[in-house]
Protein backbone atom coordinates (compact mmCIF):
# COMPACT_ATOMS: atom_id res chain seq x y z
CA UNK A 1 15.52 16.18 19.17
CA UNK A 2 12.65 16.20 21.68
CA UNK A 3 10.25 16.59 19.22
CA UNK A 4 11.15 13.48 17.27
CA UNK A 5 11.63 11.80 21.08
CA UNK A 6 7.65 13.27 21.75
CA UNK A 7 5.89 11.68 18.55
CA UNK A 8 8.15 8.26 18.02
CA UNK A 9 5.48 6.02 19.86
CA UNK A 10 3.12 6.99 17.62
CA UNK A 11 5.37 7.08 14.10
CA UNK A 12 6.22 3.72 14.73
CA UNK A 13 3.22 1.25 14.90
CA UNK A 14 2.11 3.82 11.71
CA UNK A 15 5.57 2.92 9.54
CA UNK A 16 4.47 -0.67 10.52
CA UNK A 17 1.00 -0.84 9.63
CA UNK A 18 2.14 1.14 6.08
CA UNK A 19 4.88 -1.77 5.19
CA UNK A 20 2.10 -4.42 6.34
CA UNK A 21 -0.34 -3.26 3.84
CA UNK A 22 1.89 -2.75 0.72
CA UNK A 23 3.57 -5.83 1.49
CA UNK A 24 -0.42 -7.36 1.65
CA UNK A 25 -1.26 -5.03 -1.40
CA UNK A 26 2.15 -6.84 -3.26
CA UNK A 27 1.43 -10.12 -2.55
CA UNK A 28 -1.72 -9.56 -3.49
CA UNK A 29 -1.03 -7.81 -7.48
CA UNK A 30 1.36 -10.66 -7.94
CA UNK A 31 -1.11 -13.50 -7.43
CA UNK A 32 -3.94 -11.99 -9.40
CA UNK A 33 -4.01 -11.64 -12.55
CA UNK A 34 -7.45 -9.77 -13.79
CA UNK A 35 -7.64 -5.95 -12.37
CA UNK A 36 -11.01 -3.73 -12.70
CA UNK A 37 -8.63 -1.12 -14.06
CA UNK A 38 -5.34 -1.10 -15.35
CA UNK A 39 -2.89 -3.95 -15.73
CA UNK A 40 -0.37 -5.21 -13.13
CA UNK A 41 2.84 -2.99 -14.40
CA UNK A 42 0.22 -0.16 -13.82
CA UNK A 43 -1.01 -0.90 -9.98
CA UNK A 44 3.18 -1.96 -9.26
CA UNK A 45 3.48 1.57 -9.68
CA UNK A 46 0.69 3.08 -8.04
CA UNK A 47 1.20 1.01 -4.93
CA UNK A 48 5.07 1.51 -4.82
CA UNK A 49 5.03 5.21 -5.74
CA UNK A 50 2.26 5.82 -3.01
CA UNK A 51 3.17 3.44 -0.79
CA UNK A 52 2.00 6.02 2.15
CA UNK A 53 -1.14 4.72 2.61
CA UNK A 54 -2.68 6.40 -0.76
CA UNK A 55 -1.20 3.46 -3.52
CA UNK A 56 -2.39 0.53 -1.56
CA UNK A 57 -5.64 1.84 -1.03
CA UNK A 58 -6.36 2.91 -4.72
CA UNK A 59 -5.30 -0.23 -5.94
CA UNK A 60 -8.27 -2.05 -3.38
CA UNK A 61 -10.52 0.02 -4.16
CA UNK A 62 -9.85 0.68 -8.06
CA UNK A 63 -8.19 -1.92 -9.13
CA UNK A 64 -8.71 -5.37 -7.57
CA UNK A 65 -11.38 -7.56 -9.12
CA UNK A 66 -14.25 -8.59 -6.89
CA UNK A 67 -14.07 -12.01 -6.51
C-alpha cells in the first residue's frame, strides 16, 4: 500500500493527460473524414485498443491527413 501511496502524484496527472489525448484523438477521427492510411473503423480501433499513449499517437502520425 505504500508503494501505490509513493507513485500516485505522479500516476495521476499521467491517467489525465492519456484520457485528454484519446478523447482529442476521438473527436478528432469523427470529424474527419479522409485518413493517410486506413479508414475510420480502422484508426477507432487503433486508438481505443492502444489508448496508452501508443493508439493516439499512431493515428497522428499515420493516419491523419495533413491539412
Amino acid at each position: 500500500m505504500d508503494m501505490i501511496t509513493e507513485i500516485l502524484p505522479f500516476l495521476i496527472p499521467l491517467i489525465i493527460v492519456e484520457f485528454v489525448l484519446l478523447g482529442y484523438t476521438l473527436r478528432h477521427i469523427f470529424t474527419h473524414n479522409h485518413y493517410k492510411h486506413g479508414n475510420r473503423t480502422v484508426w477507432l480501433i487503433v486508438a481505443i485498443i492502444g489508448m496508452n499513449f501508443i493508439g493516439p499517437i499512431l493515428y497522428f502520425i499515420l493516419g491523419k491527413e495533413d491539412a
